[in-house]
C-alpha atoms as a PDB file:
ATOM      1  CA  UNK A   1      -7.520 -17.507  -6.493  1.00  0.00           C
ATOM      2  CA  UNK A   2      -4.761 -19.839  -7.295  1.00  0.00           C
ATOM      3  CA  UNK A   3      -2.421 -17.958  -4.938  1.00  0.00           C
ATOM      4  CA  UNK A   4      -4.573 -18.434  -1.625  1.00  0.00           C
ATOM      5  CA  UNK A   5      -5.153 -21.772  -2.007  1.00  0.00           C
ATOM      6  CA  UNK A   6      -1.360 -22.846  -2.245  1.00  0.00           C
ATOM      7  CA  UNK A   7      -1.084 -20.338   0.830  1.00  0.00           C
ATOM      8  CA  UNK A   8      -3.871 -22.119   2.723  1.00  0.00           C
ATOM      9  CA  UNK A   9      -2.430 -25.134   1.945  1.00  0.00           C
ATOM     10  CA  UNK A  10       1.327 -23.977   3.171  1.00  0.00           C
ATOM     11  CA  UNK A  11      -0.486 -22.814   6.390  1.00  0.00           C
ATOM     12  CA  UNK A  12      -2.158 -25.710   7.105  1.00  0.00           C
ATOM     13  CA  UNK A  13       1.692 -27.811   6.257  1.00  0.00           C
ATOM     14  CA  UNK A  14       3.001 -25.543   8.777  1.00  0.00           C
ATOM     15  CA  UNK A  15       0.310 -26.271  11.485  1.00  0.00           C
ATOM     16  CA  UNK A  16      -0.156 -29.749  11.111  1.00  0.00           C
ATOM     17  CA  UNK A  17       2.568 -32.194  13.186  1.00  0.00           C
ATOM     18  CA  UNK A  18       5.308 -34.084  11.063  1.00  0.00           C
ATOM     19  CA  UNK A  19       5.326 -37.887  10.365  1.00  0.00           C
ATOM     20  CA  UNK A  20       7.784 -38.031  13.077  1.00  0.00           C
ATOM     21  CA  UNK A  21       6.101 -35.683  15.672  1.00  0.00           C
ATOM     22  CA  UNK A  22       3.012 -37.975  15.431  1.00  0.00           C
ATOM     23  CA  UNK A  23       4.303 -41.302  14.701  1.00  0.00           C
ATOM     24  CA  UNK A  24       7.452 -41.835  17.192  1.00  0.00           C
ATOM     25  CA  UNK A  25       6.782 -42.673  20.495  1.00  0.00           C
ATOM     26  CA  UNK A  26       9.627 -43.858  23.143  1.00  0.00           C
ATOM     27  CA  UNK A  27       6.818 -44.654  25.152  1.00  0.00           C
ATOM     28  CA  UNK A  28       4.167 -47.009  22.724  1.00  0.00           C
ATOM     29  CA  UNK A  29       5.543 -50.671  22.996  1.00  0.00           C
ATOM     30  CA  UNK A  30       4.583 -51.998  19.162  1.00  0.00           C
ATOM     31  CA  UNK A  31       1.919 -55.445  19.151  1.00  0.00           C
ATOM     32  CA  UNK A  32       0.678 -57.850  17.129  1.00  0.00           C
ATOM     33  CA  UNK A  33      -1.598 -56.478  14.093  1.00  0.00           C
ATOM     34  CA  UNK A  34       0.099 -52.733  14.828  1.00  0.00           C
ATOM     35  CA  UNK A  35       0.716 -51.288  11.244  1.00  0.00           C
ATOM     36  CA  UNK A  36       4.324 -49.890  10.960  1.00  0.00           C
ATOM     37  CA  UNK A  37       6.541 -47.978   8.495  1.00  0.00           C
ATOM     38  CA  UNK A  38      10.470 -49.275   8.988  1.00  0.00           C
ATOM     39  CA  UNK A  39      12.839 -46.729   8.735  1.00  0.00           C
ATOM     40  CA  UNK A  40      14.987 -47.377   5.163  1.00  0.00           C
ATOM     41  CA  UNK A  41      12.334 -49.440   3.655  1.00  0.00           C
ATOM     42  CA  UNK A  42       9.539 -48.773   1.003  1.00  0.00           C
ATOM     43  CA  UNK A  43       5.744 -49.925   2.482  1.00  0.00           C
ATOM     44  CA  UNK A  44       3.616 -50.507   5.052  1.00  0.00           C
ATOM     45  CA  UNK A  45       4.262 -53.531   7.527  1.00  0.00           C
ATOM     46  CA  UNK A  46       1.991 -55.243  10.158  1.00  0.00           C
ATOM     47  CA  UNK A  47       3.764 -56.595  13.755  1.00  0.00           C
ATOM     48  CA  UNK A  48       3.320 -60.465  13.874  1.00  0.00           C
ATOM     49  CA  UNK A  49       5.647 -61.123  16.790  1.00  0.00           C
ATOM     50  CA  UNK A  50       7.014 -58.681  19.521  1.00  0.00           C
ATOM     51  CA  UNK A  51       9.961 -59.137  21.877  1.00  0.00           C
ATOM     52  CA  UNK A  52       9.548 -56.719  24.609  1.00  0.00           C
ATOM     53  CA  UNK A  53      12.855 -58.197  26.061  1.00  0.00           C
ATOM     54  CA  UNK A  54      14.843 -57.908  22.954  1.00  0.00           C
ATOM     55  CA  UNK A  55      13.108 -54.575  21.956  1.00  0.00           C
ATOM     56  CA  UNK A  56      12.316 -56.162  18.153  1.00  0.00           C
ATOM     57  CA  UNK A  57       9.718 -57.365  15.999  1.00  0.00           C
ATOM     58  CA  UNK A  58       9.165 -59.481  13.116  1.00  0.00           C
ATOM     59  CA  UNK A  59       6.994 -57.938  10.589  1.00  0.00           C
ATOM     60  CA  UNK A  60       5.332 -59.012   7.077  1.00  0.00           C
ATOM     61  CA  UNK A  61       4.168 -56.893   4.469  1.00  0.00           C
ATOM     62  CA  UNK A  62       0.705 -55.121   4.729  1.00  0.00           C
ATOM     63  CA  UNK A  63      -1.082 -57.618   1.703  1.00  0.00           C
ATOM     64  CA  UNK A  64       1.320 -60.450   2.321  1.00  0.00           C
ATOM     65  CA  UNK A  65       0.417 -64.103   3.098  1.00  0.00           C
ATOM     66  CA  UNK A  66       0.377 -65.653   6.317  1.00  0.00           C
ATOM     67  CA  UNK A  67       3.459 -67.354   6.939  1.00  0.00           C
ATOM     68  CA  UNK A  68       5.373 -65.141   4.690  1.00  0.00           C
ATOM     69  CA  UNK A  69       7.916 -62.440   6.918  1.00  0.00           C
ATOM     70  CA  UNK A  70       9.379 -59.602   5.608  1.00  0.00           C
ATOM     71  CA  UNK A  71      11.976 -58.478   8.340  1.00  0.00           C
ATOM     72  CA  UNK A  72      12.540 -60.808  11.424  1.00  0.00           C
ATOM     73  CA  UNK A  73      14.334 -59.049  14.521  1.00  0.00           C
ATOM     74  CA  UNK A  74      13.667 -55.090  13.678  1.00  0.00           C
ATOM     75  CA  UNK A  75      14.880 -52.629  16.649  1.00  0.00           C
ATOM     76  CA  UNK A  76      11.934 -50.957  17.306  1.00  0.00           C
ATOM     77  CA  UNK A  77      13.545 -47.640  17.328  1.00  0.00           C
ATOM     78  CA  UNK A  78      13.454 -48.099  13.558  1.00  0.00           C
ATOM     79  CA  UNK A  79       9.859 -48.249  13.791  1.00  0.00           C
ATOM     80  CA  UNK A  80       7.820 -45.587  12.154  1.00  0.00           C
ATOM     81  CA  UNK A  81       3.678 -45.886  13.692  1.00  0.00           C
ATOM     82  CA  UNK A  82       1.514 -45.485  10.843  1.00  0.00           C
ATOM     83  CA  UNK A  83      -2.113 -46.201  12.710  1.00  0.00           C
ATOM     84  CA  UNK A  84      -1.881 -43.392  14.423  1.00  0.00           C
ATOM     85  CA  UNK A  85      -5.198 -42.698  15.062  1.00  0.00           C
ATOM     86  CA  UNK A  86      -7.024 -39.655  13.563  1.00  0.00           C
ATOM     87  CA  UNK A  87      -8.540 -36.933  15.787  1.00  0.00           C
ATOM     88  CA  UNK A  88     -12.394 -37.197  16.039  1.00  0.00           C
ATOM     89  CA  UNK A  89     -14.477 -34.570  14.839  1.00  0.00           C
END
């Protein structure tokens, strides 16, 4: 009994995209309010400011206050999407 469900749950591993199949996107320009892992750090971050000219964002901590940033001018090839949104059923 044990034994299928750790091989359903490898099967399902296998099927299912990776972080990076799903969340990276050359294409998806980040905005305001977008919720964002950063490549190298530990969290979840929401956009407050976008440069499309620069290619960068400034970012705060999901829970942080207002005015407080986190990381000012990230390249947003470091960007990781994390509201990616989940297929409907």
């Amino acid at each position: 009994m044990q034994e299928d469900k750790l091989s359903e749950t490898r099967r399902n591993a296998r099927s299912s995209p990776t972080l990076s199949e799903v969340c990276t996107n050359p294409n998806r320009k980040p905005k305001k309010g977008d919720v964002v892992g950063i490549k190298g750090e530990q969290g979840a971050f929401v956009v407050v400011d976008s440069y499309r000219a620069m290619r960068l964002v400034d970012v705060k901590a999901v829970g942080a206050k207002p005015k407080e940033l986190a990381l000012r001018s990230v390249p947003w090839p470091s960007i990781v999407y994390l509201d990616v949104a989940k297929p409907s059923h």
